[in-house]
N, C-alpha and C. Protein backbone atom coordinates (compact mmCIF):
# COMPACT_ATOMS: atom_id res chain seq x y z
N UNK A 1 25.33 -9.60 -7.90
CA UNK A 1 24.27 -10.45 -8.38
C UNK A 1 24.84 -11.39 -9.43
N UNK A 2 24.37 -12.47 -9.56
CA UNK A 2 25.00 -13.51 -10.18
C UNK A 2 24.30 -13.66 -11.34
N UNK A 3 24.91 -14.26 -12.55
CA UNK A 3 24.23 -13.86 -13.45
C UNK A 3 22.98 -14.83 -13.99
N UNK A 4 22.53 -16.01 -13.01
CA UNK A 4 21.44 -16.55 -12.90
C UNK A 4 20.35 -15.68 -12.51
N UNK A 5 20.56 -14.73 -11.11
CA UNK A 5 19.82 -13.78 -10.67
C UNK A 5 19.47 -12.93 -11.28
N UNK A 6 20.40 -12.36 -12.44
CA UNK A 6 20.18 -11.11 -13.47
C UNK A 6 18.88 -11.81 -14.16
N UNK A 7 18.98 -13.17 -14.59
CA UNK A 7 17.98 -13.58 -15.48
C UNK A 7 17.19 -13.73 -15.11
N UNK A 8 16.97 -14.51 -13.97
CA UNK A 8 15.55 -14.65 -13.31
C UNK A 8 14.65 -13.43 -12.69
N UNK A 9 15.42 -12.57 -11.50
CA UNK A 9 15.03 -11.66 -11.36
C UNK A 9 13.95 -10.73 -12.08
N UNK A 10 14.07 -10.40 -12.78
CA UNK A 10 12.82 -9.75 -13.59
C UNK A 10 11.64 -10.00 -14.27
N UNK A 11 11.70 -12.07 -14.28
CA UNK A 11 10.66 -12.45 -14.31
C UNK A 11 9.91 -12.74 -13.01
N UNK A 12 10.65 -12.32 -11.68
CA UNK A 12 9.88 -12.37 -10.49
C UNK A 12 8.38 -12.20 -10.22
N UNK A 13 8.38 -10.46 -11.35
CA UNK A 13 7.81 -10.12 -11.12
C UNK A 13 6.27 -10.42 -11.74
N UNK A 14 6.77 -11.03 -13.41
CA UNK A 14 5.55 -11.52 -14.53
C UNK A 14 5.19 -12.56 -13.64
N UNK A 15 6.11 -13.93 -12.92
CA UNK A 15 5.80 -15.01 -12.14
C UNK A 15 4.47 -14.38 -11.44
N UNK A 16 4.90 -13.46 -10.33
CA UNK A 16 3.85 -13.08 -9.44
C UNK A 16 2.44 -12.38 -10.13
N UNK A 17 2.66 -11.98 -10.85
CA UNK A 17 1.09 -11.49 -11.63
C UNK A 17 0.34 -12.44 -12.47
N UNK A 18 1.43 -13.20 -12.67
CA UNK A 18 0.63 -14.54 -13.31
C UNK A 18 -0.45 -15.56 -12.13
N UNK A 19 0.15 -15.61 -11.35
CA UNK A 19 -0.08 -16.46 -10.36
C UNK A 19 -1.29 -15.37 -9.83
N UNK A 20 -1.33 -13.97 -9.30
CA UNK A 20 -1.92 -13.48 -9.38
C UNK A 20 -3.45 -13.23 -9.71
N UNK A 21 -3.31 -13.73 -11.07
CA UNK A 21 -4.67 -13.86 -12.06
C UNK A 21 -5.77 -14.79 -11.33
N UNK A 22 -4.89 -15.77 -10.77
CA UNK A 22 -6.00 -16.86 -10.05
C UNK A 22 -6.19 -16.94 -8.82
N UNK A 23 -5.26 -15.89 -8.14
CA UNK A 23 -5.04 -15.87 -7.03
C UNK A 23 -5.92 -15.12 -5.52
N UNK A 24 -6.25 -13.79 -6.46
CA UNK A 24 -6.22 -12.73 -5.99
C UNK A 24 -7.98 -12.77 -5.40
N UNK A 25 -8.27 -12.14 -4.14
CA UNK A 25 -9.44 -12.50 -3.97
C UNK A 25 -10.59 -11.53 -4.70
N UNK A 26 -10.32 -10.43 -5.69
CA UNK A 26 -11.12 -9.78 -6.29
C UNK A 26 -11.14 -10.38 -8.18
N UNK A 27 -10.19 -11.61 -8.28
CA UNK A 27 -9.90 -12.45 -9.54
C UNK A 27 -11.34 -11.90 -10.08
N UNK A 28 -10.82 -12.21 -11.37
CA UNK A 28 -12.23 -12.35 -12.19
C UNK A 28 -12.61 -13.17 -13.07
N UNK A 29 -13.56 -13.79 -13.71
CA UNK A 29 -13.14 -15.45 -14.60
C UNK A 29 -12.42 -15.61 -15.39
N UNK A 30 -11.72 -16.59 -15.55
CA UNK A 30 -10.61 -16.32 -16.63
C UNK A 30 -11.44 -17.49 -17.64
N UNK A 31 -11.47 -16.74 -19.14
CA UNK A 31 -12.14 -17.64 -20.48
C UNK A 31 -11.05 -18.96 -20.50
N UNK A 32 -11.49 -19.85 -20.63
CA UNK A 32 -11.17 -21.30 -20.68
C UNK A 32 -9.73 -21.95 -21.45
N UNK A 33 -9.86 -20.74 -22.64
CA UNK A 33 -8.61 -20.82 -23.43
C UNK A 33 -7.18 -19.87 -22.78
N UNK A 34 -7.76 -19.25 -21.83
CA UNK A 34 -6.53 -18.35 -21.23
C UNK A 34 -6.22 -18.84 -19.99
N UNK A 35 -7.21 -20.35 -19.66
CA UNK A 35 -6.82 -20.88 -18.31
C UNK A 35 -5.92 -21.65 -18.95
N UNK A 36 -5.67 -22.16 -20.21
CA UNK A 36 -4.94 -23.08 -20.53
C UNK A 36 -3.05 -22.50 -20.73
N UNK A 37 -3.85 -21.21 -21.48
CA UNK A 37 -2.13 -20.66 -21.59
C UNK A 37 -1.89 -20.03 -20.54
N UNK A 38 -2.55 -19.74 -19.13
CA UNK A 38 -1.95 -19.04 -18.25
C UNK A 38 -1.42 -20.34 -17.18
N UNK A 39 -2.13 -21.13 -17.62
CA UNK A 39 -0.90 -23.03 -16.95
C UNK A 39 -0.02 -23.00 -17.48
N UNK A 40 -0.22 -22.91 -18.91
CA UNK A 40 1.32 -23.74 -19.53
C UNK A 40 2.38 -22.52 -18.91
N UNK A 41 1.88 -21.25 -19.13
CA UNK A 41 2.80 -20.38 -18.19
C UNK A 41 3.09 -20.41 -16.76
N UNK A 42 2.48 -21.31 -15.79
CA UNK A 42 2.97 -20.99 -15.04
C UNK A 42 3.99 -22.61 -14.58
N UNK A 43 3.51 -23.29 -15.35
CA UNK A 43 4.43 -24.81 -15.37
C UNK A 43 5.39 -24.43 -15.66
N UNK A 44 5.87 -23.51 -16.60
CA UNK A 44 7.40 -23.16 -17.11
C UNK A 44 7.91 -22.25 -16.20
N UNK A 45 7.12 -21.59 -15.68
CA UNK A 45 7.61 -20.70 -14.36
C UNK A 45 8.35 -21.38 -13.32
N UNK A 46 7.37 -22.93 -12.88
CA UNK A 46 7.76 -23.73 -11.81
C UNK A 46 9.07 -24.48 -12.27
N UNK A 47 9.11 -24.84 -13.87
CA UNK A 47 10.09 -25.71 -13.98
C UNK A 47 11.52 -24.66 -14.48
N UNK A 48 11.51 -23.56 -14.06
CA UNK A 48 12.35 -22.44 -14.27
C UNK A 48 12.68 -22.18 -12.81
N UNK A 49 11.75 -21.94 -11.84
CA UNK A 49 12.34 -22.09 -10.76
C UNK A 49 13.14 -22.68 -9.55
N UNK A 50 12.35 -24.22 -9.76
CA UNK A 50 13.05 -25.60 -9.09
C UNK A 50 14.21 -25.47 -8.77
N UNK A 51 15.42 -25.11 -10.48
CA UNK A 51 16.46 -25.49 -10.19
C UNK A 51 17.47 -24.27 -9.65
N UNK A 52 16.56 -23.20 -9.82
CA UNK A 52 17.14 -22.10 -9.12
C UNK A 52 17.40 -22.29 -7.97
N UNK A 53 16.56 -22.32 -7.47
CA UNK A 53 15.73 -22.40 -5.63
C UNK A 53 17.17 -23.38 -5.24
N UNK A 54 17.07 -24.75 -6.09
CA UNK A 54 17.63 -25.64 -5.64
C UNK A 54 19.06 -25.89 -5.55
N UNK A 55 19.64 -24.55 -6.56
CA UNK A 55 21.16 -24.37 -6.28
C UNK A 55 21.32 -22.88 -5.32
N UNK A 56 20.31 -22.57 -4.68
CA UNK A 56 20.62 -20.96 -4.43
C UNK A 56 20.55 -21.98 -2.65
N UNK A 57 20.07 -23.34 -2.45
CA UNK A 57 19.76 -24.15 -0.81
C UNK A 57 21.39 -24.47 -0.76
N UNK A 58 22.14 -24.86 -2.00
CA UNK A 58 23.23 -25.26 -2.03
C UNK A 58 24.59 -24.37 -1.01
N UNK A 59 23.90 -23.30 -0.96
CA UNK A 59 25.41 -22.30 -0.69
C UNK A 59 25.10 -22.19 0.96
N UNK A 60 23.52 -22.50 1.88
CA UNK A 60 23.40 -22.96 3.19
C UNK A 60 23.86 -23.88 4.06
N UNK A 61 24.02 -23.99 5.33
CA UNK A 61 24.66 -24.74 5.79
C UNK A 61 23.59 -25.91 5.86
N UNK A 62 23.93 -27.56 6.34
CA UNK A 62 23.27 -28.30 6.60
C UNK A 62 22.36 -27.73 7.71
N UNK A 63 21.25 -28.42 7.36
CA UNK A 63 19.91 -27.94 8.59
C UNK A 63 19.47 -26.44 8.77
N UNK A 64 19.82 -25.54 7.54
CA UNK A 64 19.19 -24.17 7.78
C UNK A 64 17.53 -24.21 7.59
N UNK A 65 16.64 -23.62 7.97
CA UNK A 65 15.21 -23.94 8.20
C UNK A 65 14.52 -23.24 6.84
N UNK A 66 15.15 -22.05 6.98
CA UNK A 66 14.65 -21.37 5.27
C UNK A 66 14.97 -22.33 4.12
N UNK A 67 16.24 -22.66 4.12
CA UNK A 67 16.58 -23.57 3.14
C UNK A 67 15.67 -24.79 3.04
N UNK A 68 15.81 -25.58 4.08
CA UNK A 68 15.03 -26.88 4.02
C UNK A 68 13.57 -26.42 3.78
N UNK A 69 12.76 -25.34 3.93
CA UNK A 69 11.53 -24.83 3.29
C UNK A 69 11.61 -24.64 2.16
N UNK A 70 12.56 -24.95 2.19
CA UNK A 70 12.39 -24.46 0.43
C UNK A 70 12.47 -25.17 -0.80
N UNK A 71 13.12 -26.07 -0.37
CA UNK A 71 13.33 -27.46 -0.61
C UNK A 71 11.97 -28.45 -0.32
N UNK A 72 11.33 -28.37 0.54
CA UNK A 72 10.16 -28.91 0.48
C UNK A 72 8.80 -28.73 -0.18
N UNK A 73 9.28 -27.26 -0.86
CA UNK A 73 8.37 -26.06 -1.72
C UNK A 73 8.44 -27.13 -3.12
N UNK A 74 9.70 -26.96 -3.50
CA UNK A 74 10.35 -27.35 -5.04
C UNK A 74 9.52 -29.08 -4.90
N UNK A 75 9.37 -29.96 -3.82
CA UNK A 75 9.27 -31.38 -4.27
C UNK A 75 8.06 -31.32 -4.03
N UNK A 76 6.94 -29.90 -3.82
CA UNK A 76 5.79 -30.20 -3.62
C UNK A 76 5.22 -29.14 -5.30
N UNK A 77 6.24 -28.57 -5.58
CA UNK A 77 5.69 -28.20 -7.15
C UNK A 77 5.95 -29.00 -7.66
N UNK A 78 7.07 -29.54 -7.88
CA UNK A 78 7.12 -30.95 -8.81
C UNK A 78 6.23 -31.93 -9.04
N UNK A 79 5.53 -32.56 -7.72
CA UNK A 79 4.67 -32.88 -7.78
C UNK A 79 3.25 -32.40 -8.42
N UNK A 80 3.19 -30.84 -8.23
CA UNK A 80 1.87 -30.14 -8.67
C UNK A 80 2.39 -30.23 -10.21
N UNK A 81 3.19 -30.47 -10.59
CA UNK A 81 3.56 -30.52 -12.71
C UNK A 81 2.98 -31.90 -13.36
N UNK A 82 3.04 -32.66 -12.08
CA UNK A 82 2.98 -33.98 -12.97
C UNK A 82 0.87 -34.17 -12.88
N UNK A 83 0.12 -32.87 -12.22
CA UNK A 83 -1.47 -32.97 -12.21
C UNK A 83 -2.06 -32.95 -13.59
N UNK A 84 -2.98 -33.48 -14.07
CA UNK A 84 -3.11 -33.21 -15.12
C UNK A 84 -4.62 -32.76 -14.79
N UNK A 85 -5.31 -31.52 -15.55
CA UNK A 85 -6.41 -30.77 -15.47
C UNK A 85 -7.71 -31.17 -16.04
N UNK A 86 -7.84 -32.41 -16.29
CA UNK A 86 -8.94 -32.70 -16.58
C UNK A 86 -9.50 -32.21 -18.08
N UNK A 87 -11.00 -32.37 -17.70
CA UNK A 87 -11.47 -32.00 -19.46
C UNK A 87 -12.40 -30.81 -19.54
N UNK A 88 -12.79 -30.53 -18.12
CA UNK A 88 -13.78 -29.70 -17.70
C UNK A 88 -12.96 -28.20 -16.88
N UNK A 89 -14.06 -27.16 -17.13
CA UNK A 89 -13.46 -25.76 -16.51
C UNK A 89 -12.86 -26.09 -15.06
N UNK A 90 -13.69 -26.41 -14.33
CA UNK A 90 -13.93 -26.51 -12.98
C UNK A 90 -12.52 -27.13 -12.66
N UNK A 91 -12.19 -28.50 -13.57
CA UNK A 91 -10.33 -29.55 -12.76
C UNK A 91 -9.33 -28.50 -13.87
N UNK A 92 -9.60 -27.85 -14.86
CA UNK A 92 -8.50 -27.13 -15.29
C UNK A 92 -8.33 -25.82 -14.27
N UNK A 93 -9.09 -25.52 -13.60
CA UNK A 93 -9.16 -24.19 -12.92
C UNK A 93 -8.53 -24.37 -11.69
N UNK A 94 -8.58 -25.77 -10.98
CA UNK A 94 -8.24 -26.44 -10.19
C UNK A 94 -7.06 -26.76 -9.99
N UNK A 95 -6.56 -27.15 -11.02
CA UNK A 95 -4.41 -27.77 -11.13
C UNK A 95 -4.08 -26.29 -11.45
N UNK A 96 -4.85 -25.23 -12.24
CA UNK A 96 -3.94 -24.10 -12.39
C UNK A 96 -3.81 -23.16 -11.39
N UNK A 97 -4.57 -23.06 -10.50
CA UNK A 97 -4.88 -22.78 -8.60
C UNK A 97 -3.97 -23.36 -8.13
N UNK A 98 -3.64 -24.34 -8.13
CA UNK A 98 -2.10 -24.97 -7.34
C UNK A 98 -1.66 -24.72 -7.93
N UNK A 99 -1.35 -24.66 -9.59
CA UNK A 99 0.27 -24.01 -9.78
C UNK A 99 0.40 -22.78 -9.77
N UNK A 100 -0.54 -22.12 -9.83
CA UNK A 100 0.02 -20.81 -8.99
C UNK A 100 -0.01 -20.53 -7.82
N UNK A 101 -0.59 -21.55 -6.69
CA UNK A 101 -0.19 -21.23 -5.24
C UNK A 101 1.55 -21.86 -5.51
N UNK A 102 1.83 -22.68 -6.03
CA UNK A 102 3.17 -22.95 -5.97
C UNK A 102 4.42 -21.94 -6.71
N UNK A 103 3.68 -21.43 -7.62
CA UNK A 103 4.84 -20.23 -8.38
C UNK A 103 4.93 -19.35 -7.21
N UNK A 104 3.46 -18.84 -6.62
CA UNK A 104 3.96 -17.88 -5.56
C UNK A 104 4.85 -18.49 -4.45
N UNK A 105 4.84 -19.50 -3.45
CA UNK A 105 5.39 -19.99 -2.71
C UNK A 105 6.89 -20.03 -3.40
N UNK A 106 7.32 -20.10 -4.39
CA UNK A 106 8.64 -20.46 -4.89
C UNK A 106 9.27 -18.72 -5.11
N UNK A 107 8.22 -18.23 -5.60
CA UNK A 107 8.76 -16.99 -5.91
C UNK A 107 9.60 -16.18 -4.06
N UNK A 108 8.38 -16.54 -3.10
CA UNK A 108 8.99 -16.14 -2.05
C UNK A 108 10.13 -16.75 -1.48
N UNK A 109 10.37 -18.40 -1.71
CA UNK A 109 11.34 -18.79 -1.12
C UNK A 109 12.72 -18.49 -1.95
N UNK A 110 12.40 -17.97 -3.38
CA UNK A 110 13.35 -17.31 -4.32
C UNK A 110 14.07 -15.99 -3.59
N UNK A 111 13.01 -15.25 -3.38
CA UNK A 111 13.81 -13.74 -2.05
C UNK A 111 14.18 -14.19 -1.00
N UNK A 112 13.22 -15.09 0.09
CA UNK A 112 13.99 -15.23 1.37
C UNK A 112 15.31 -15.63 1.15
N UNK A 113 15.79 -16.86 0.19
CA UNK A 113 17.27 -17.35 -0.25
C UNK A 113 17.64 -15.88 -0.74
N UNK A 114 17.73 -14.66 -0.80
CA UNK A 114 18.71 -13.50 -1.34
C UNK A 114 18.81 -13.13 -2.57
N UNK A 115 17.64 -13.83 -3.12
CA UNK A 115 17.03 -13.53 -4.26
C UNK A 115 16.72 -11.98 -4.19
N UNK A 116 16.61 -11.61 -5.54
CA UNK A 116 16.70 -10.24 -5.91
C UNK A 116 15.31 -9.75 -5.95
């Protein structure tokens, strides 16, 4: 295991319970001030993962299909960083729903690449 993997690895798992919180179909409401810090957590999640993801596509050959998924994961969170949530529950609840459909999607394309 490489020692990027040592580091990341074990936040796999906070990633996925974070994402979790909004995710899950038995969720329960999250108070307004914990939708805010459970974004800013999961934006740092996404911008912690990107460049993982994006050197772990590096060691594939041209045109591998996992890889190039995965790669299309990272330029569609990137995109979900630059949303901004509005002023109301309803669009903050909204951008933080995509960024945690995107932490999870990254988190998996983090294992399929041989992630830990």
């Amino acid at each position: 295991m490489t020692e990027t993997q040592q580091q990341l690895a074990p936040g796999i798992e906070t990633m996925r319970r974070t994402a979790h919180r909004f995710l899950a179909p038995d969720a329960r409401p999250i108070p307004a001030d914990q939708v805010k810090t459970l974004s800013s957590a999961l934006r740092g999640q996404i911008e912690e993962l990107i460049p993982t993801i994006e050197a772990k596509t590096r060691s594939f050959p041209a045109g591998d299909i996992p890889s190039a998924c995965a790669l299309a994961c990272t330029r569609e969170a990137r995109m979900r960083l630059g949303l901004v949530p509005g002023y109301n529950s309803p669009g903050q609840m909204t951008v933080a729903m995509k960024l945690a459909w995107s932490v999870k999607a990254l988190c998996d394309h983090y294992e399929n690449l041989g992630g830990a």
